[in-house]
PDB file of N, CA and C in Angstrom:
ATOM      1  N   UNK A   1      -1.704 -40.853   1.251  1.00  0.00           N
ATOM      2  CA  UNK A   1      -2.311 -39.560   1.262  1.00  0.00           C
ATOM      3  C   UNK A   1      -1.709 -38.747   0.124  1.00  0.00           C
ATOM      4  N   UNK A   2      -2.601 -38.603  -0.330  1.00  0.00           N
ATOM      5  CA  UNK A   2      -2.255 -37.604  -1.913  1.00  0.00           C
ATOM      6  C   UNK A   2      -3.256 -37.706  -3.073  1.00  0.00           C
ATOM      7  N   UNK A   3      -2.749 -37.311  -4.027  1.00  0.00           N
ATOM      8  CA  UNK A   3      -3.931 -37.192  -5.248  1.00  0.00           C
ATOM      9  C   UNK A   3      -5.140 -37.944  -4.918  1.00  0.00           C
ATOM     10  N   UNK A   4      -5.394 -39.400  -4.650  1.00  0.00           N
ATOM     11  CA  UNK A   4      -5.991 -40.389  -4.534  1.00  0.00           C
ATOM     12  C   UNK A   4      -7.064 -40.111  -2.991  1.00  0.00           C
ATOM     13  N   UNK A   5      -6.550 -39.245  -2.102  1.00  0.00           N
ATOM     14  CA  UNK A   5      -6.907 -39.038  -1.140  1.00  0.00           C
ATOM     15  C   UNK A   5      -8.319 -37.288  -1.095  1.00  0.00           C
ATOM     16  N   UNK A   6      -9.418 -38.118  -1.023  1.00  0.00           N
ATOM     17  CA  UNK A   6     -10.227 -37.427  -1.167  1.00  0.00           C
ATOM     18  C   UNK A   6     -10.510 -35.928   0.090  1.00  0.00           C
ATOM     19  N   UNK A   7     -10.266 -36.373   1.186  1.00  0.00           N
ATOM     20  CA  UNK A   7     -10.478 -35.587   2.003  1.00  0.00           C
ATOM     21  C   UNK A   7      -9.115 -34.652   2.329  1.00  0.00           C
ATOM     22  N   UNK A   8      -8.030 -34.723   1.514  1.00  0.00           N
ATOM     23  CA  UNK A   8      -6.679 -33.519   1.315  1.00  0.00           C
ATOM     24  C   UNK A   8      -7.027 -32.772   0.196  1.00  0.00           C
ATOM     25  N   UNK A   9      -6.696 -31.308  -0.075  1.00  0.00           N
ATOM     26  CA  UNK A   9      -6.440 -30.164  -0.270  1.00  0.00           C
ATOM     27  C   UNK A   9      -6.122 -30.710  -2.267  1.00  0.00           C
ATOM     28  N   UNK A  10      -5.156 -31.413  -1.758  1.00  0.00           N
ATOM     29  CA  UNK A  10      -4.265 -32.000  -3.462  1.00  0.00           C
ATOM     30  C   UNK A  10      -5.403 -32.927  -3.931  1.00  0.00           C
ATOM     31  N   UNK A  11      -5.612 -33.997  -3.235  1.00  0.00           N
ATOM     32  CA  UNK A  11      -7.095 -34.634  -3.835  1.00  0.00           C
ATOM     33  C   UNK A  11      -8.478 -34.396  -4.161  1.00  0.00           C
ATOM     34  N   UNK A  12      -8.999 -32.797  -3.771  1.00  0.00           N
ATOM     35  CA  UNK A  12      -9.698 -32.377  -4.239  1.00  0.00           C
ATOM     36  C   UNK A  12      -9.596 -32.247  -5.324  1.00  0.00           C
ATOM     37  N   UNK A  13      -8.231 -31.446  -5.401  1.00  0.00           N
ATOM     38  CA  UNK A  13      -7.942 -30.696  -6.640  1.00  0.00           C
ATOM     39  C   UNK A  13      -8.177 -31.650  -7.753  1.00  0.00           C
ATOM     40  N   UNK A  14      -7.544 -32.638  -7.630  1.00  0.00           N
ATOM     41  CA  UNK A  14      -7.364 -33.911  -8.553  1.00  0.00           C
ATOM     42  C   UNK A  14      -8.969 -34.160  -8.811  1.00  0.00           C
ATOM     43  N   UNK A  15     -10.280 -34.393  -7.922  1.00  0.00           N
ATOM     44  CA  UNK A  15     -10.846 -34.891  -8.359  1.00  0.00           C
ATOM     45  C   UNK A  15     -11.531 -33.995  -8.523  1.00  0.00           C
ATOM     46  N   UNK A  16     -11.828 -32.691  -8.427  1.00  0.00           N
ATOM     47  CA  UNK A  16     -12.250 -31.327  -9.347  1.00  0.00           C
ATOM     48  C   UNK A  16     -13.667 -31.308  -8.032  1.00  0.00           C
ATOM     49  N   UNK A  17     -13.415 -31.347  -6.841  1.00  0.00           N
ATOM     50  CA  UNK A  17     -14.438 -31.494  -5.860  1.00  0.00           C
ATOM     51  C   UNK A  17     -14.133 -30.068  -5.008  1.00  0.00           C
ATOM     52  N   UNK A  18     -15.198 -29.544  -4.163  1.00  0.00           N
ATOM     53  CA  UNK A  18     -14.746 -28.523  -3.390  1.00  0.00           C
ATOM     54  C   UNK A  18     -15.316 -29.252  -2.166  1.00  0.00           C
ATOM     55  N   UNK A  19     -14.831 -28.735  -0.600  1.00  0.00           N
ATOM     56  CA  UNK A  19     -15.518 -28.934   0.617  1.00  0.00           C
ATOM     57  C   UNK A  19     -14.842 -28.131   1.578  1.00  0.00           C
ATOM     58  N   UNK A  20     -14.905 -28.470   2.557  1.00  0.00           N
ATOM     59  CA  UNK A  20     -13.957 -27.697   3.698  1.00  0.00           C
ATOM     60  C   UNK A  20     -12.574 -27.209   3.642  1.00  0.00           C
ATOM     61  N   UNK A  21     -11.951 -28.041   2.840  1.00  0.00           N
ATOM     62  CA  UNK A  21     -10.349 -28.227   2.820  1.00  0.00           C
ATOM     63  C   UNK A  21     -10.145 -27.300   1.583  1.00  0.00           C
ATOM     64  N   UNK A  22     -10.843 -27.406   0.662  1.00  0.00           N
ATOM     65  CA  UNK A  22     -10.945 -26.402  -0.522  1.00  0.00           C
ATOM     66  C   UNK A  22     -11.986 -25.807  -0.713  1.00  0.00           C
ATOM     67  N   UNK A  23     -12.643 -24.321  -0.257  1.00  0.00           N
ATOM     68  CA  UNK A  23     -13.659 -24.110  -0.190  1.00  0.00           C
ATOM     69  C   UNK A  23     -13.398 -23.411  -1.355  1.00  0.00           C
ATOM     70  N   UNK A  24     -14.736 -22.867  -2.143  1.00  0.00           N
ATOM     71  CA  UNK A  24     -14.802 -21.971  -3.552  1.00  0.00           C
ATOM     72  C   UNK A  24     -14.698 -20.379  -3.236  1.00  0.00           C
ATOM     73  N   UNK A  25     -14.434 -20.050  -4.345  1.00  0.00           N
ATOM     74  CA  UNK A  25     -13.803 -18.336  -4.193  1.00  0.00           C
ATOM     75  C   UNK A  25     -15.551 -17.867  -4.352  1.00  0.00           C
ATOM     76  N   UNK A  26     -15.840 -16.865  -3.356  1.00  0.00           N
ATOM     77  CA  UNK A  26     -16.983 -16.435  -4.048  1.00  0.00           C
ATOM     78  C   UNK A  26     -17.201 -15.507  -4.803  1.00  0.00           C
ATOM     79  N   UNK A  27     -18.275 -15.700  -5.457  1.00  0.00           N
ATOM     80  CA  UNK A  27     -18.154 -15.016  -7.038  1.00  0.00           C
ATOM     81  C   UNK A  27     -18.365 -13.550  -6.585  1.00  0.00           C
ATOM     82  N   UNK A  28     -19.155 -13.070  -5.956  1.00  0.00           N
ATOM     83  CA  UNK A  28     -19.557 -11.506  -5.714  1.00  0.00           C
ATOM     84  C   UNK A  28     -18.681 -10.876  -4.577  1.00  0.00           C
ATOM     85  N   UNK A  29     -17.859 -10.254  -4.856  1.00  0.00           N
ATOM     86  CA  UNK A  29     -17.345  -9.337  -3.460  1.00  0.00           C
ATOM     87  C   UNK A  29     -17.892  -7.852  -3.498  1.00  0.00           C
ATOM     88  N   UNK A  30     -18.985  -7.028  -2.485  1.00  0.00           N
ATOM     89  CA  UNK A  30     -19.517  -6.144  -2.190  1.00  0.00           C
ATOM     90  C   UNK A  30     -18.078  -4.868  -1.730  1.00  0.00           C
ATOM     91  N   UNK A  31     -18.305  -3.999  -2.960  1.00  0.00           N
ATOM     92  CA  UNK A  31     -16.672  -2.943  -1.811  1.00  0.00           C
ATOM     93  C   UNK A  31     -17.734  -1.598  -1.774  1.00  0.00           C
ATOM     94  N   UNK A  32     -17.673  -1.159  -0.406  1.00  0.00           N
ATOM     95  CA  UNK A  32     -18.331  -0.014  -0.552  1.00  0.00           C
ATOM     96  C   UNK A  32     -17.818   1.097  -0.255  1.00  0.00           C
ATOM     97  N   UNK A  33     -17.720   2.189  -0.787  1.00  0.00           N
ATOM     98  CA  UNK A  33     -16.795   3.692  -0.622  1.00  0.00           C
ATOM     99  C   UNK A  33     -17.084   4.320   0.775  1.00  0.00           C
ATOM    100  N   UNK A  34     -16.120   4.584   1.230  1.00  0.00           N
ATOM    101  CA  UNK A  34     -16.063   4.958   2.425  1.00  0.00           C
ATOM    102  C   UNK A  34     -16.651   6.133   2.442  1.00  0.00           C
ATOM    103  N   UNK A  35     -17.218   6.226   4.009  1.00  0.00           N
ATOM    104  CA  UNK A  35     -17.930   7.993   4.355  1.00  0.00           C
ATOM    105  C   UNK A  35     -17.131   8.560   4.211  1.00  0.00           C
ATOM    106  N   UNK A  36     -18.221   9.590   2.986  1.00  0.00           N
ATOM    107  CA  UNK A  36     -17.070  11.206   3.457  1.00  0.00           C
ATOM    108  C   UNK A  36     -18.405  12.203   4.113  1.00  0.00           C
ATOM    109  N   UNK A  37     -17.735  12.952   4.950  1.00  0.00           N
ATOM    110  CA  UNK A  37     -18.158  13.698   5.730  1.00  0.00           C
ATOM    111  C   UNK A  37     -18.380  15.508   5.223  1.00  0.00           C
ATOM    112  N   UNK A  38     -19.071  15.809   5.125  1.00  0.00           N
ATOM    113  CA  UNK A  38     -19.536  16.646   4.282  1.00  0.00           C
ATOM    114  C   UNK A  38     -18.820  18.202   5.033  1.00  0.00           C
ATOM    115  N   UNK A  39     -17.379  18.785   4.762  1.00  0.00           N
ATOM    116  CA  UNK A  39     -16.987  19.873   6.110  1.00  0.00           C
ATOM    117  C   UNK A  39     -17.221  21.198   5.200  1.00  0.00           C
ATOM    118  N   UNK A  40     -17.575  21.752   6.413  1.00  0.00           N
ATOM    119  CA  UNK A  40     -18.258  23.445   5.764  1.00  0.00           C
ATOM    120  C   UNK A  40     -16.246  24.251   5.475  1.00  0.00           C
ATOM    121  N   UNK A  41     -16.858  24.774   4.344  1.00  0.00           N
ATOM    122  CA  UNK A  41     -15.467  25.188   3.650  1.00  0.00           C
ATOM    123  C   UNK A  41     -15.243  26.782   4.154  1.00  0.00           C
ATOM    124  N   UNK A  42     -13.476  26.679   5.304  1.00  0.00           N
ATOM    125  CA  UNK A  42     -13.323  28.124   5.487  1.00  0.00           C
ATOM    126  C   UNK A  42     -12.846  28.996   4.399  1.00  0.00           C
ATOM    127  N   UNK A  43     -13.034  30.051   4.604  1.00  0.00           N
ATOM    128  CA  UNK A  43     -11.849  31.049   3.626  1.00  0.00           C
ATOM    129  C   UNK A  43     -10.701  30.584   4.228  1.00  0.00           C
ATOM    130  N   UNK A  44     -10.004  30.473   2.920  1.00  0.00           N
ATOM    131  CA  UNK A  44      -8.588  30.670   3.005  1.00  0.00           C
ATOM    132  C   UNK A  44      -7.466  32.097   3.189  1.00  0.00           C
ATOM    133  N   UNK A  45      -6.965  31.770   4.193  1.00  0.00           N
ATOM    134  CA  UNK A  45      -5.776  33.362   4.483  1.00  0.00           C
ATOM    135  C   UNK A  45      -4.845  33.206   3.421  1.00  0.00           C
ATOM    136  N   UNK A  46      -4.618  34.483   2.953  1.00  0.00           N
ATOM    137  CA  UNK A  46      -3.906  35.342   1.874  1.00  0.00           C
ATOM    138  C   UNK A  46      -2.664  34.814   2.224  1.00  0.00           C
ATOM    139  N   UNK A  47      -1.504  34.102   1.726  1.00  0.00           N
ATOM    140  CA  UNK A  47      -0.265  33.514   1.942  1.00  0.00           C
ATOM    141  C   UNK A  47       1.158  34.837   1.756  1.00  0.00           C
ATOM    142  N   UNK A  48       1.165  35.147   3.039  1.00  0.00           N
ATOM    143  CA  UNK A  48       2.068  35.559   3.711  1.00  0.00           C
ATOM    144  C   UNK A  48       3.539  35.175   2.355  1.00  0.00           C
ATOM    145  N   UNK A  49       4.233  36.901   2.272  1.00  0.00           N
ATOM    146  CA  UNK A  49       5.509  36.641   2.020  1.00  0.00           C
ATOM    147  C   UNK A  49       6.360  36.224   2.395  1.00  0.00           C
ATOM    148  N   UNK A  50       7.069  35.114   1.475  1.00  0.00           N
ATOM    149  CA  UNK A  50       8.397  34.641   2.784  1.00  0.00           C
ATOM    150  C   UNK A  50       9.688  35.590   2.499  1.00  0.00           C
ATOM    151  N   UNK A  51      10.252  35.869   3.942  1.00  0.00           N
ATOM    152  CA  UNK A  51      11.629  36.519   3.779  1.00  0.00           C
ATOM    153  C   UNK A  51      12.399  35.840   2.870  1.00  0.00           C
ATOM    154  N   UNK A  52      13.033  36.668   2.436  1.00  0.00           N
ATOM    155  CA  UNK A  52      14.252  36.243   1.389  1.00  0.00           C
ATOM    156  C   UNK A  52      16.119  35.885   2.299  1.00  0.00           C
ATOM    157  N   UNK A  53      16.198  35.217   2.144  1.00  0.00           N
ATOM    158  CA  UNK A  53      17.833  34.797   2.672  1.00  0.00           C
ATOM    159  C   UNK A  53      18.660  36.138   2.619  1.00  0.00           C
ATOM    160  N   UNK A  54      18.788  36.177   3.264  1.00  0.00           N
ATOM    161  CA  UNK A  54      20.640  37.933   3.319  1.00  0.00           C
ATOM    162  C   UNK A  54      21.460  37.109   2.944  1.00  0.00           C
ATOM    163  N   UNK A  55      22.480  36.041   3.480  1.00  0.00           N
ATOM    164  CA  UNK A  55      23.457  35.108   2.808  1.00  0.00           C
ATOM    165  C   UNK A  55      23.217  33.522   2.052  1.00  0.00           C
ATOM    166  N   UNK A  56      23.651  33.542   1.420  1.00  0.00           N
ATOM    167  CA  UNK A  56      24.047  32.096   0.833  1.00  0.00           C
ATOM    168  C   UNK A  56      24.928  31.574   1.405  1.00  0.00           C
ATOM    169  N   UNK A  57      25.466  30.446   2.317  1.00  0.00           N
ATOM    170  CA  UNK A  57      26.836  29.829   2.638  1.00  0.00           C
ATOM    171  C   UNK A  57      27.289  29.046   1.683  1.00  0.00           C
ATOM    172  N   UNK A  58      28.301  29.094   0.742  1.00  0.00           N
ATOM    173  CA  UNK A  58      29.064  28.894  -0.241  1.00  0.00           C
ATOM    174  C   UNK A  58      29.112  26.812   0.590  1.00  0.00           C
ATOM    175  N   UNK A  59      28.592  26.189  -0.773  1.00  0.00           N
ATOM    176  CA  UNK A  59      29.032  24.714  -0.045  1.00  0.00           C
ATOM    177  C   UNK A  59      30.361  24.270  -0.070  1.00  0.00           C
ATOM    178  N   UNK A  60      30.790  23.278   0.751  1.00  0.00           N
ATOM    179  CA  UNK A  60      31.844  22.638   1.270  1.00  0.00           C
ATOM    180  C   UNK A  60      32.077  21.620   0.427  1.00  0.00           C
ATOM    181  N   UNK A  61      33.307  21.379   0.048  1.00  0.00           N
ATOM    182  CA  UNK A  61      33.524  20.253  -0.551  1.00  0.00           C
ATOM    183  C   UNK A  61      34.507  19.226  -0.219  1.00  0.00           C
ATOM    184  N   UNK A  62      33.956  17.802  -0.138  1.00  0.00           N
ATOM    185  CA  UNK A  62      34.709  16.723   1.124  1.00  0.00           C
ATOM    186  C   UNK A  62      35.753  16.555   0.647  1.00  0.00           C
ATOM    187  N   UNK A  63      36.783  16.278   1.536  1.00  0.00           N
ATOM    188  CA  UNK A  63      38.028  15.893   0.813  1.00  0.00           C
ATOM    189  C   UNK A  63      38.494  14.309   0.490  1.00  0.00           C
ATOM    190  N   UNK A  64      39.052  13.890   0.006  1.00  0.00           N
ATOM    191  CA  UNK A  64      39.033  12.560  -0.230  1.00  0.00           C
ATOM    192  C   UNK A  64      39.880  12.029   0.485  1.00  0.00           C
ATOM    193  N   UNK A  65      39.465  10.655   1.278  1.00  0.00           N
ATOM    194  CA  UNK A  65      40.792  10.077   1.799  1.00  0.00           C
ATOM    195  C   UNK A  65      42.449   9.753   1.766  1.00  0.00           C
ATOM    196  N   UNK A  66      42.374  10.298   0.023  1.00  0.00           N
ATOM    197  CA  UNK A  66      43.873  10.350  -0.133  1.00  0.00           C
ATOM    198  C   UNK A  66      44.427  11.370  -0.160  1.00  0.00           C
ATOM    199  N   UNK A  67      43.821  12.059  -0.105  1.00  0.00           N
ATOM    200  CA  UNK A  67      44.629  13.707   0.218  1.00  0.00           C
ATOM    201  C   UNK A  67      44.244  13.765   1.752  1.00  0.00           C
ATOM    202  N   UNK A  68      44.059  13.651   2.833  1.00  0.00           N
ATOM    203  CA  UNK A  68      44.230  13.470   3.964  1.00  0.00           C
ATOM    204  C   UNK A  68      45.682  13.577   4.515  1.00  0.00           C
TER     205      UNK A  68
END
């Protein structure tokens, strides 16, 4: 079973045959764009000021295991 062997996968190949075991790529693949759904457009609300921070907390800095 191998090259010589007509009805395996490798012996098709070898003898340039297609059937069950090696079927052919088909030439046309159909892709079709998905539904879009047509949505009625709201107004958009006026974007709200954001509060501003009162403090900053100053960051921390790790100490290293040798100063431990």
């Amino acid at each position: 079973m191998g090259k010589g062997d007509k009805k395996t996968r490798r012996g098709k190949v070898t003898a340039g045959s297609y059937g069950k075991t090696r079927p052919r790529k088909s030439g046309t693949v159909k892709v079709t764009a998905p539904k879009v759904e047509a949505k009625a457009e709201k107004p958009k609300k006026a974007a709200k000021p954001k509060e501003e921070v009162a403090e900053e907390k100053p960051k921390t800095t790790r100490k290293k295991k040798t100063e431990e």
